[in-house]
C-alpha atoms as a PDB file:
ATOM      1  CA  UNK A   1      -4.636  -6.876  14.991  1.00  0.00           C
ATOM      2  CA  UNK A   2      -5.127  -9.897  12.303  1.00  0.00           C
ATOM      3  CA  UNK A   3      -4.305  -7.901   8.766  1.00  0.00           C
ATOM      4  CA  UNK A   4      -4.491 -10.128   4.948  1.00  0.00           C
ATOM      5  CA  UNK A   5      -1.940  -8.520   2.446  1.00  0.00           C
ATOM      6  CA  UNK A   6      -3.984  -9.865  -1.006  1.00  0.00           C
ATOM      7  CA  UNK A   7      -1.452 -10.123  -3.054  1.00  0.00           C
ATOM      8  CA  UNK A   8      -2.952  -9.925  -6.731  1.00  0.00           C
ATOM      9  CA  UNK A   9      -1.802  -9.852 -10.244  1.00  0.00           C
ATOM     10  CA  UNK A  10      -4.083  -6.730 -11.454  1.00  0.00           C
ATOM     11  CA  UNK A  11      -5.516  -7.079 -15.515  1.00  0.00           C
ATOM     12  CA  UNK A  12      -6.613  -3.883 -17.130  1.00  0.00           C
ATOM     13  CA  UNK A  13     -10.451  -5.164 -16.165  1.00  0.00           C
ATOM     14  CA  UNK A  14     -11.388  -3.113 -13.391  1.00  0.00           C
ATOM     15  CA  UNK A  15     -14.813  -5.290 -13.745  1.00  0.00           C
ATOM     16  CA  UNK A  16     -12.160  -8.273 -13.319  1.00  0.00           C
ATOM     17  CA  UNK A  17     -10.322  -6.775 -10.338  1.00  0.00           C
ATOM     18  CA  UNK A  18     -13.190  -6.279  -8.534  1.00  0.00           C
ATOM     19  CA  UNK A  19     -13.851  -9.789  -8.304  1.00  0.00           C
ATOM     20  CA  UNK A  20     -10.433 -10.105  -6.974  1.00  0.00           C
ATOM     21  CA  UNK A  21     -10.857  -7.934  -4.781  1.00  0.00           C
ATOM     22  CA  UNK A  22     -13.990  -9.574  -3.302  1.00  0.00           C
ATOM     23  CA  UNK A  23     -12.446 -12.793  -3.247  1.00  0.00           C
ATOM     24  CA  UNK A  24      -9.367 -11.117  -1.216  1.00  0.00           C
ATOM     25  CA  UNK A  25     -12.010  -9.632   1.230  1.00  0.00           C
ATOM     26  CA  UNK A  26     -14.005 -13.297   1.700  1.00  0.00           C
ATOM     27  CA  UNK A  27     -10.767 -14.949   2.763  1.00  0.00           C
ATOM     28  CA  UNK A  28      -9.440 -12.050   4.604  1.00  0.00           C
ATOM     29  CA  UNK A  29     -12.875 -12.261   7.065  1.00  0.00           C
ATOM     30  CA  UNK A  30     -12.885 -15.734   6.967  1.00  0.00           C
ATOM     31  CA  UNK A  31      -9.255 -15.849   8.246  1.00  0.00           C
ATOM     32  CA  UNK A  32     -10.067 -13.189  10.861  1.00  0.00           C
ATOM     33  CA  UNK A  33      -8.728 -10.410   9.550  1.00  0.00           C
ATOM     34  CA  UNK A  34      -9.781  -6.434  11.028  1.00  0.00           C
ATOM     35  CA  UNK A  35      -7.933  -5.117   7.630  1.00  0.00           C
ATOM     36  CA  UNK A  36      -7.256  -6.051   4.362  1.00  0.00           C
ATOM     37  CA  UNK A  37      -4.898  -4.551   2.215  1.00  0.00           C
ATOM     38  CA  UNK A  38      -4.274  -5.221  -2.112  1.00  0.00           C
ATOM     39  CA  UNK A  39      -1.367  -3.837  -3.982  1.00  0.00           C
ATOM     40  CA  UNK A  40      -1.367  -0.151  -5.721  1.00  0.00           C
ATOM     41  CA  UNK A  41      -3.190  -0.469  -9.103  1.00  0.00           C
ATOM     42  CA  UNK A  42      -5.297  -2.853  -8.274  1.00  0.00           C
ATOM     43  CA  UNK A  43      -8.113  -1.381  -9.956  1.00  0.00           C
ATOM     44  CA  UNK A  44      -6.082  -1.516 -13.603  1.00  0.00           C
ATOM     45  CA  UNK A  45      -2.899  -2.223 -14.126  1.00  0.00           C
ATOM     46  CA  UNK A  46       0.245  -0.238 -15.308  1.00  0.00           C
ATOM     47  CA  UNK A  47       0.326   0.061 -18.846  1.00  0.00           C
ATOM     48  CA  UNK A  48      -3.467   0.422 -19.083  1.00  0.00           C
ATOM     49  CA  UNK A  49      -5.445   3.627 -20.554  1.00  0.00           C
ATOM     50  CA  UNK A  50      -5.813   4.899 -16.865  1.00  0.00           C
ATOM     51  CA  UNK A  51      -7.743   7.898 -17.939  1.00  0.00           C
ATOM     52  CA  UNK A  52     -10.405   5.373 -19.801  1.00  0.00           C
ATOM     53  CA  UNK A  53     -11.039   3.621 -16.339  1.00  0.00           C
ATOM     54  CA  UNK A  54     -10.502   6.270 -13.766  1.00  0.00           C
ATOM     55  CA  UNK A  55     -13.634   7.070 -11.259  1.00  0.00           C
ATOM     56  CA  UNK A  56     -14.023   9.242  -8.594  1.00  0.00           C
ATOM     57  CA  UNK A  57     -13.809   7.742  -4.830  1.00  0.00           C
ATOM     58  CA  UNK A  58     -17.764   7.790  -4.921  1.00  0.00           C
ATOM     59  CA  UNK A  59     -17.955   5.899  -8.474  1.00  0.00           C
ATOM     60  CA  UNK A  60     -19.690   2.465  -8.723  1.00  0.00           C
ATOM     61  CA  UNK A  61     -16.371   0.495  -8.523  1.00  0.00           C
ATOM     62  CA  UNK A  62     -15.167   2.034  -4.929  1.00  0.00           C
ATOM     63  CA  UNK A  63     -18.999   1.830  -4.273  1.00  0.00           C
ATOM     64  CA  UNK A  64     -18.432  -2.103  -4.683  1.00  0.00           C
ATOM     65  CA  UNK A  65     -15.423  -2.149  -2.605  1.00  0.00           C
ATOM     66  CA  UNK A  66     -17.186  -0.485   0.013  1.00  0.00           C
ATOM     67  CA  UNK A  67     -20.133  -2.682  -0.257  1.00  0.00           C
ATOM     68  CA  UNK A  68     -17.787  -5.626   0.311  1.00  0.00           C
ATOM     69  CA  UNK A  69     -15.798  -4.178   3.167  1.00  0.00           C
ATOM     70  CA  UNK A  70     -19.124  -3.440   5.113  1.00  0.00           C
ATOM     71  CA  UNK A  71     -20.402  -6.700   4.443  1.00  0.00           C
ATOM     72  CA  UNK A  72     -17.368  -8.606   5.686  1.00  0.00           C
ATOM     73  CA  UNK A  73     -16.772  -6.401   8.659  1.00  0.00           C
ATOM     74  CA  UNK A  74     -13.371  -4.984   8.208  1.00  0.00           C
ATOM     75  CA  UNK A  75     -11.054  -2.278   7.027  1.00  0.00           C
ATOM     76  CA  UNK A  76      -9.870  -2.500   3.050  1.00  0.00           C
ATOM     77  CA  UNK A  77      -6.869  -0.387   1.720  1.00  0.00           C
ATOM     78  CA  UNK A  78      -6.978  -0.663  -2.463  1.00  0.00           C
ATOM     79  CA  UNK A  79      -5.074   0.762  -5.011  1.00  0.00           C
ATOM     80  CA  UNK A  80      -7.097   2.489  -7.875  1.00  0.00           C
ATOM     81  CA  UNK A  81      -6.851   5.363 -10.247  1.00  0.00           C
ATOM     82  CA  UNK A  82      -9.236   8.719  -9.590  1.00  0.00           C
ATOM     83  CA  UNK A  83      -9.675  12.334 -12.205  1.00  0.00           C
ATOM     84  CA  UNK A  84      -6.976  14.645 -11.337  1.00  0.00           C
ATOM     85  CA  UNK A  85      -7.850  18.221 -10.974  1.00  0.00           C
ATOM     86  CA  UNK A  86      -6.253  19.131 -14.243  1.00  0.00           C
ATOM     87  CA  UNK A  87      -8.137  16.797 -16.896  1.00  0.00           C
ATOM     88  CA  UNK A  88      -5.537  15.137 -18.358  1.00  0.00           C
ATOM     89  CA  UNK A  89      -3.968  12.918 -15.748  1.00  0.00           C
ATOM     90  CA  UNK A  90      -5.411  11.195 -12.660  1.00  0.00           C
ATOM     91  CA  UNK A  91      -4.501  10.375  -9.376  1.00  0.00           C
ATOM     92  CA  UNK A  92      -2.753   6.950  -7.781  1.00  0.00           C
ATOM     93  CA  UNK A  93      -5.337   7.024  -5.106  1.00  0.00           C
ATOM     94  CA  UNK A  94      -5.754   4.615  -2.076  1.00  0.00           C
ATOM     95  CA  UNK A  95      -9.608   3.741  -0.708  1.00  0.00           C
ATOM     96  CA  UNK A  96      -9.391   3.524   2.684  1.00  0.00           C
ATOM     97  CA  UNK A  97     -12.862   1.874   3.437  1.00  0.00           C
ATOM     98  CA  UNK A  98     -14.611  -0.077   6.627  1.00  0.00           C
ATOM     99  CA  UNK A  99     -16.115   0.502   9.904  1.00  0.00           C
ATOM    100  CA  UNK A 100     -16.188   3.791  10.988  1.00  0.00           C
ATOM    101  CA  UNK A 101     -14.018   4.900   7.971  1.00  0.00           C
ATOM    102  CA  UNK A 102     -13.686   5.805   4.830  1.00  0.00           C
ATOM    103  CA  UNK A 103     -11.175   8.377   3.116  1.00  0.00           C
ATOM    104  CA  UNK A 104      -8.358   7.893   0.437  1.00  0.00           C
ATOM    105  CA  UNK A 105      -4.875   8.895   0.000  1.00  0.00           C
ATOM    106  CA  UNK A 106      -3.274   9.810  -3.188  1.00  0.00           C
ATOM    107  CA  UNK A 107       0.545   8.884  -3.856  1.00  0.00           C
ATOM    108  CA  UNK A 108       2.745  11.896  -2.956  1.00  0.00           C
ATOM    109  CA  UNK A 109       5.808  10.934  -4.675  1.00  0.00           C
ATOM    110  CA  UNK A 110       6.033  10.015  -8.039  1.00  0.00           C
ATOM    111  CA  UNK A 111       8.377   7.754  -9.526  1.00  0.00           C
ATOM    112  CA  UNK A 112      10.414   9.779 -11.812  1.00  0.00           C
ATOM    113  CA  UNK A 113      13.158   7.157 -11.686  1.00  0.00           C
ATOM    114  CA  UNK A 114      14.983   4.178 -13.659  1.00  0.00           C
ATOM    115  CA  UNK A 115      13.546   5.989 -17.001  1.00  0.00           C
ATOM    116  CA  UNK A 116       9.850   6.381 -15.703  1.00  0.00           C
ATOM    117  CA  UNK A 117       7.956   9.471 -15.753  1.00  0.00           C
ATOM    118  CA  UNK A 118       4.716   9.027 -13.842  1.00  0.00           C
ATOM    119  CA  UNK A 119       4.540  12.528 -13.120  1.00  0.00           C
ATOM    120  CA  UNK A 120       3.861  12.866 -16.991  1.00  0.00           C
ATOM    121  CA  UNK A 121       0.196  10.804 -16.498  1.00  0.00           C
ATOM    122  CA  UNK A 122       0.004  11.338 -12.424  1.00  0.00           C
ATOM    123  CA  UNK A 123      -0.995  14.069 -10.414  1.00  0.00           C
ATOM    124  CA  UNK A 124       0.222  14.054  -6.983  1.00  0.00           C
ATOM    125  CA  UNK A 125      -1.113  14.122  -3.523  1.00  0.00           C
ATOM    126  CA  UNK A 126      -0.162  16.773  -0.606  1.00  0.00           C
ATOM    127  CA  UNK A 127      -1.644  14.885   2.292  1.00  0.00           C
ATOM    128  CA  UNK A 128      -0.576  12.090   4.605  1.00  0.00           C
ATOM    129  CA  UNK A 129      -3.540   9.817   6.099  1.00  0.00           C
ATOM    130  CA  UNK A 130      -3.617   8.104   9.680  1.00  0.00           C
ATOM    131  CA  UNK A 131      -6.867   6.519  10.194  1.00  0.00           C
ATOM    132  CA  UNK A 132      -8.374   4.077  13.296  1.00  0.00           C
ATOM    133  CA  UNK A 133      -8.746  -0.058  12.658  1.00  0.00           C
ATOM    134  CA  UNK A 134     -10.084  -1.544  15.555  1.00  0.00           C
ATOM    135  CA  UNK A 135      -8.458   0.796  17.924  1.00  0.00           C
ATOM    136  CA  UNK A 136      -4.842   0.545  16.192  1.00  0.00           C
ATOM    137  CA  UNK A 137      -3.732   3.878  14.278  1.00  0.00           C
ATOM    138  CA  UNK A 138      -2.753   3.093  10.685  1.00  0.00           C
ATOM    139  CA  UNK A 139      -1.150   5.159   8.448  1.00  0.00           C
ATOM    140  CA  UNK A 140      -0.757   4.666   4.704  1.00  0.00           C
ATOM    141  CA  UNK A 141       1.766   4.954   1.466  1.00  0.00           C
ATOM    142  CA  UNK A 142       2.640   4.016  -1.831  1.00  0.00           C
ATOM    143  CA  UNK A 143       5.189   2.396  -3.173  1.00  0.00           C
ATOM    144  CA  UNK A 144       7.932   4.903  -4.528  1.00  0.00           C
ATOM    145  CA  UNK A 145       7.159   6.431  -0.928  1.00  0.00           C
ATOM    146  CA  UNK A 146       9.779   4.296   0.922  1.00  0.00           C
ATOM    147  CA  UNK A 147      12.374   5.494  -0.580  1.00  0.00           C
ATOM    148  CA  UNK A 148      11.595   8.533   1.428  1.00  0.00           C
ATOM    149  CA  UNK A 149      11.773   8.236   5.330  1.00  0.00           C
ATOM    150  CA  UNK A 150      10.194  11.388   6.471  1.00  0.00           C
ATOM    151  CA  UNK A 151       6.782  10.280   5.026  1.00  0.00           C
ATOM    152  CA  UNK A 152       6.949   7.212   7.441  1.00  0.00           C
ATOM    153  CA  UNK A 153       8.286   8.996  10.541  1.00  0.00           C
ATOM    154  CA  UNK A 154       5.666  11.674   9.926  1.00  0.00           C
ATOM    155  CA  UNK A 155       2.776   9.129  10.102  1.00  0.00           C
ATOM    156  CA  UNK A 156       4.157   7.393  13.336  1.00  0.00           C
ATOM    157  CA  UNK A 157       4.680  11.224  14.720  1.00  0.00           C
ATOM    158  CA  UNK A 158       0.825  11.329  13.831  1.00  0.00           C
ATOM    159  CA  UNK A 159       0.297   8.173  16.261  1.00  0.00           C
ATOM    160  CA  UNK A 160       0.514   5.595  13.425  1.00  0.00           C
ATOM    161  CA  UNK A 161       1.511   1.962  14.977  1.00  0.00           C
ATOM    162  CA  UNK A 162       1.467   0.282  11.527  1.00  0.00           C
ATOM    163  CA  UNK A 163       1.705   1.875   7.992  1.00  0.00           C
ATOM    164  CA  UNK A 164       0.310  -0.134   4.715  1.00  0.00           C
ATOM    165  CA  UNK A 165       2.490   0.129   1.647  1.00  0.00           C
ATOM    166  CA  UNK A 166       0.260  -1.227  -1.528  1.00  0.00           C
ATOM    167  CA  UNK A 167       2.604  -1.519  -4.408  1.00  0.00           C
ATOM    168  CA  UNK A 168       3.317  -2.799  -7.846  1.00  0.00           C
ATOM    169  CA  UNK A 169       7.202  -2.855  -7.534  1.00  0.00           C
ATOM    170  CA  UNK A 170       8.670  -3.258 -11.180  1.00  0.00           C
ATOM    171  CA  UNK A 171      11.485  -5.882 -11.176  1.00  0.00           C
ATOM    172  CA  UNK A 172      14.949  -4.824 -12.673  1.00  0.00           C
ATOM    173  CA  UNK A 173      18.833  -5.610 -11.518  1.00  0.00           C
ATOM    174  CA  UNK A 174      18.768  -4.991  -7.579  1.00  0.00           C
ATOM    175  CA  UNK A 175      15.185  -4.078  -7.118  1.00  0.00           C
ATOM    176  CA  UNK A 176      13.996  -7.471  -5.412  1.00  0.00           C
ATOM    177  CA  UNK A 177      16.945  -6.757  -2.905  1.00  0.00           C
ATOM    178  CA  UNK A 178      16.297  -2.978  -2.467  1.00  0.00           C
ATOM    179  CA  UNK A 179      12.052  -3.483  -1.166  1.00  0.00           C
ATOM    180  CA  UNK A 180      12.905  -6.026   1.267  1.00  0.00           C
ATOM    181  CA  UNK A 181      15.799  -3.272   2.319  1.00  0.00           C
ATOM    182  CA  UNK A 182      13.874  -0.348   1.942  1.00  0.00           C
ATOM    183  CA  UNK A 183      10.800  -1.928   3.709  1.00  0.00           C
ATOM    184  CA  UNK A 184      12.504  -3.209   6.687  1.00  0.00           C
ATOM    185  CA  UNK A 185      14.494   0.212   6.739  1.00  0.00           C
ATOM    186  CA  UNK A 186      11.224   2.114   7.054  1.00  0.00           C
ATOM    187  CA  UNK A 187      10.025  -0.032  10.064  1.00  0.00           C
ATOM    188  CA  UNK A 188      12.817   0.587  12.082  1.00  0.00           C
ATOM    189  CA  UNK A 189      12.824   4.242  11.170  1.00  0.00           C
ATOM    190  CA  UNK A 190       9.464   4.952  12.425  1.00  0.00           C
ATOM    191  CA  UNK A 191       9.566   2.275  14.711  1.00  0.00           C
ATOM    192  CA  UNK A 192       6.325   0.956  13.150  1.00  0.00           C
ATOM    193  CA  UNK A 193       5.029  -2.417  11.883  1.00  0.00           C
ATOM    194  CA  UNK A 194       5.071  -2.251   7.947  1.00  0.00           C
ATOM    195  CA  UNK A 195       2.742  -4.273   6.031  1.00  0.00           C
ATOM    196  CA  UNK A 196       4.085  -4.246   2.337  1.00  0.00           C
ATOM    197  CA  UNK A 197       1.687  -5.594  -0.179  1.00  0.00           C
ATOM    198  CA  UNK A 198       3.094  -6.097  -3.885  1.00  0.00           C
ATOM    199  CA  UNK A 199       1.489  -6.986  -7.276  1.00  0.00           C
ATOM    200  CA  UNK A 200       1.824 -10.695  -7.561  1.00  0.00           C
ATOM    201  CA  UNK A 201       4.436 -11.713 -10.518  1.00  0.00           C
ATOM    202  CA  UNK A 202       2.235 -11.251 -13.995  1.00  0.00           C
ATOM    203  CA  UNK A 203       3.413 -14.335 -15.234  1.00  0.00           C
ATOM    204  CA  UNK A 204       2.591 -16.886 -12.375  1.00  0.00           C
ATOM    205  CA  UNK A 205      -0.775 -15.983 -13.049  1.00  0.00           C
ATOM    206  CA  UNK A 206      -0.843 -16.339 -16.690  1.00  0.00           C
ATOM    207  CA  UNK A 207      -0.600 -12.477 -17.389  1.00  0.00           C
ATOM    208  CA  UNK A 208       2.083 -10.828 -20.134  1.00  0.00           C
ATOM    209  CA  UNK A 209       4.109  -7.887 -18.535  1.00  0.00           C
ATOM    210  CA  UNK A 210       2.450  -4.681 -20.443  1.00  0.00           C
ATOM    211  CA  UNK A 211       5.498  -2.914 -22.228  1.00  0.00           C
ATOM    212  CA  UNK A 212       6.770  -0.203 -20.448  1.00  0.00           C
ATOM    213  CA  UNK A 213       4.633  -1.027 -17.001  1.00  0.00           C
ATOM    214  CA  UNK A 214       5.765  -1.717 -13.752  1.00  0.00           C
ATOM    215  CA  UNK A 215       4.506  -5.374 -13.385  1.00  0.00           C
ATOM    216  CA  UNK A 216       4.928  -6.426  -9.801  1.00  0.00           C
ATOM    217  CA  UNK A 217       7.436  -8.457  -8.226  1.00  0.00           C
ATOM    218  CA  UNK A 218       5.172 -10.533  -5.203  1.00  0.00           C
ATOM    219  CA  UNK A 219       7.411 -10.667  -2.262  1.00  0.00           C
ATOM    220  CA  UNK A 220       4.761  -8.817   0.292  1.00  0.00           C
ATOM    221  CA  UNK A 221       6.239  -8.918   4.058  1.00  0.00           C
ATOM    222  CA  UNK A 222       5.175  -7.883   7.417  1.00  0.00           C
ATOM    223  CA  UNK A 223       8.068  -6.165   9.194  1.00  0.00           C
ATOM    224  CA  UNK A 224       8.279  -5.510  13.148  1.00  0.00           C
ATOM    225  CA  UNK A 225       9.042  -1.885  14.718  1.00  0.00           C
ATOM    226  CA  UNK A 226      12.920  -3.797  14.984  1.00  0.00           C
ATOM    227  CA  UNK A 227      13.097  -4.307  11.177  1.00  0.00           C
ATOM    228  CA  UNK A 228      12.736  -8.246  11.473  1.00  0.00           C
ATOM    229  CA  UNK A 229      10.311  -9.812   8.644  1.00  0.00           C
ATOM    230  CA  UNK A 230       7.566 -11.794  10.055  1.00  0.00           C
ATOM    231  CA  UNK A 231       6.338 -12.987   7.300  1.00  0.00           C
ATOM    232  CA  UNK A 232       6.684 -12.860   3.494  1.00  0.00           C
ATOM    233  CA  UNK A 233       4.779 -13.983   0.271  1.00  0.00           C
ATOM    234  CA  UNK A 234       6.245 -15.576  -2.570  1.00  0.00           C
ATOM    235  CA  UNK A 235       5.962 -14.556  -6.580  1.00  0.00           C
ATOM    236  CA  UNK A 236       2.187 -15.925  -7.274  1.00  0.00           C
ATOM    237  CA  UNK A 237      -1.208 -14.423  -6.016  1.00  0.00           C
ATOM    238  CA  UNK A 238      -1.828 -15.582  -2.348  1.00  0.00           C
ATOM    239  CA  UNK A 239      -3.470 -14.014   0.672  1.00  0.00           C
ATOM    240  CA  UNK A 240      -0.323 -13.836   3.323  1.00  0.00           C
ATOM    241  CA  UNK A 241      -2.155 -13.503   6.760  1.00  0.00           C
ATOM    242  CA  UNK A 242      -0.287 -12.094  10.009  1.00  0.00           C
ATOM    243  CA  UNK A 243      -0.767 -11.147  13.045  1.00  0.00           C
ATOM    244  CA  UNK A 244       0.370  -7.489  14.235  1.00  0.00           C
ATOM    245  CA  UNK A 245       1.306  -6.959  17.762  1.00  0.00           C
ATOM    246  CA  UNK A 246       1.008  -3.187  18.359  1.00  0.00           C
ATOM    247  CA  UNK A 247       1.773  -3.744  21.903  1.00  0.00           C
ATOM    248  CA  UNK A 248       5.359  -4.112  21.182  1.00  0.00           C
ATOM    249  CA  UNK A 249       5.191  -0.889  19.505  1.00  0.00           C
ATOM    250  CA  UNK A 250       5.240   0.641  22.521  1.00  0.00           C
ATOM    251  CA  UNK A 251       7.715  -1.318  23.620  1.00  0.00           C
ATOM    252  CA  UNK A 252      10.116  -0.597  20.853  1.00  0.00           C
ATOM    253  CA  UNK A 253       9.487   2.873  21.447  1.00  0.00           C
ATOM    254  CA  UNK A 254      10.480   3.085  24.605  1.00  0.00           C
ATOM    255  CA  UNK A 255      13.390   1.008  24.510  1.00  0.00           C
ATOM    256  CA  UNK A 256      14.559   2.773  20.901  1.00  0.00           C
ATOM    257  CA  UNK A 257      13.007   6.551  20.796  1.00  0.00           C
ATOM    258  CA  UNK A 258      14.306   7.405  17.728  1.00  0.00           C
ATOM    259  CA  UNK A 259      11.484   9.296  17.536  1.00  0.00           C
ATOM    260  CA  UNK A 260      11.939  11.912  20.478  1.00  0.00           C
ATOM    261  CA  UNK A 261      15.514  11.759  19.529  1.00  0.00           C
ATOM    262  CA  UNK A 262      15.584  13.027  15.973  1.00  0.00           C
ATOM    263  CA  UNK A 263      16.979  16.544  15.742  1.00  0.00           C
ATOM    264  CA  UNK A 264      16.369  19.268  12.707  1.00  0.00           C
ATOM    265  CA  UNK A 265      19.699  19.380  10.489  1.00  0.00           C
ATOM    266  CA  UNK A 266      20.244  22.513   8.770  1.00  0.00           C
ATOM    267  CA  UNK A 267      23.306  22.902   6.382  1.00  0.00           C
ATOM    268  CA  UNK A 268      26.104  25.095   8.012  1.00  0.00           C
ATOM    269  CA  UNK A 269      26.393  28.669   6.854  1.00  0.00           C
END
């Protein structure tokens, strides 16, 4: 499978980011690609009123995203912002939209960390999503979800050969270090390819950081079910193009069935 990780610097346009968004799509299908995946928030970004610009997953700007994906033939995953249940926050929702699919995930955990407190403005999800691209199972996630294993073993468990992690991955002491480690941890605990797409840098696309708002850090990477990076994108907006092999998923398993092998841990007493 041929996947395009569109790595974007998001402005609190939606209007705007949609026209990233096509763009991505265009070069995606003209490179090939079966999926194309942009970074969490794409739709606004952090920092923004997200309660001004949220829509529902059948609103005119998923409607457009749609429109696009059918058009170009492929599979888009897309961070945007959807009404929570309660009125006064919304969800961090993935569209999951192309042939023969569309659905949406919203972001399970919620980063309550380093200071933040997106649980203050974000509902969370309660449901993991494994869907079909062109006959590979993908599973998806967001962001502050590597830092928990169990989400990504439970997709593979669910036949996922590849999981999509859309992002916008503040910077701070450590944190470029920790999603390369985290990323390529997550591959080889679910013995999955991981296709990690970041917000591009603000600045190397002209954009001020919004104060307060994770800005993005670039740095997308595909990592193999062995935890080796196949490829990675720098700081600035670019469309990083690879090439998954999901028959060496198999393989991996096989060889490495970490998998069958895990055992329930209960603490003694």
């Amino acid at each position: 499978m041929r996947a395009a990780l569109c790595q974007v610097a998001s402005t609190s346009d939606p209007a705007h980011n949609l026209e990233l968004v096509r763009d991505g799509i265009r070069t995606a299908a003209d490179a090939g690609a079966e999926l194309a995946v942009f970074p969490e928030a794409t739709m606004a970004r952090f920092g923004t009123r997200l309660r001004d610009v949220a829509q529902p997953c059948d609103g005119p700007w998923a409607d457009a995203v749609r429109e696009a994906a059918a058009r170009a033939h492929l599979t888009v995953v897309v961070g945007m912002f959807t009404p929570a249940s309660d009125g006064d926050r919304v969800r961090n929702t993935l569209l999951v939209t192309g042939p023969g699919c569309d659905t949406h995930y919203d972001k399970i955990h919620l980063f309550d960390a380093f200071g933040s407190r997106e649980s203050d403005w974000v509902e969370p999800g309660d449901r993991t999503v494994v869907v079909s691209v062109d006959h590979t199972r993908v599973g998806v996630a967001t962001c502050y979800d590597v830092r928990f294993p169990a989400v990504f073993t439970s997709l593979a468990r669910q036949g996922a050969e590849v999981v999509v992690l859309p992002a916008s991955w503040g910077d701070g002491p450590g944190k470029a270090e920790q999603w390369e480690l985290l990323v390529r941890a997550r591959a080889l605990d679910s013995t999955s390819w991981l296709l990690a797409c970041d917000q591009a840098e603000p600045t190397t696309a002209g954009l001020e950081p919004l104060p307060g708002s994770a800005g993005g850090i670039g740095a997308s990477l595909a990592v193999s079910p062995t935890g080796q990076v196949g490829a990675r994108a720098g700081a600035a907006p670019e469309v990083l193009v690879v090439d998954v092999d999901t028959d060496e998923v198999a393989a991996v398993r096989q060889r490495l069935p970490v998998l069958r092998h895990a055992r329930g841990l209960h603490p003694p007493g």
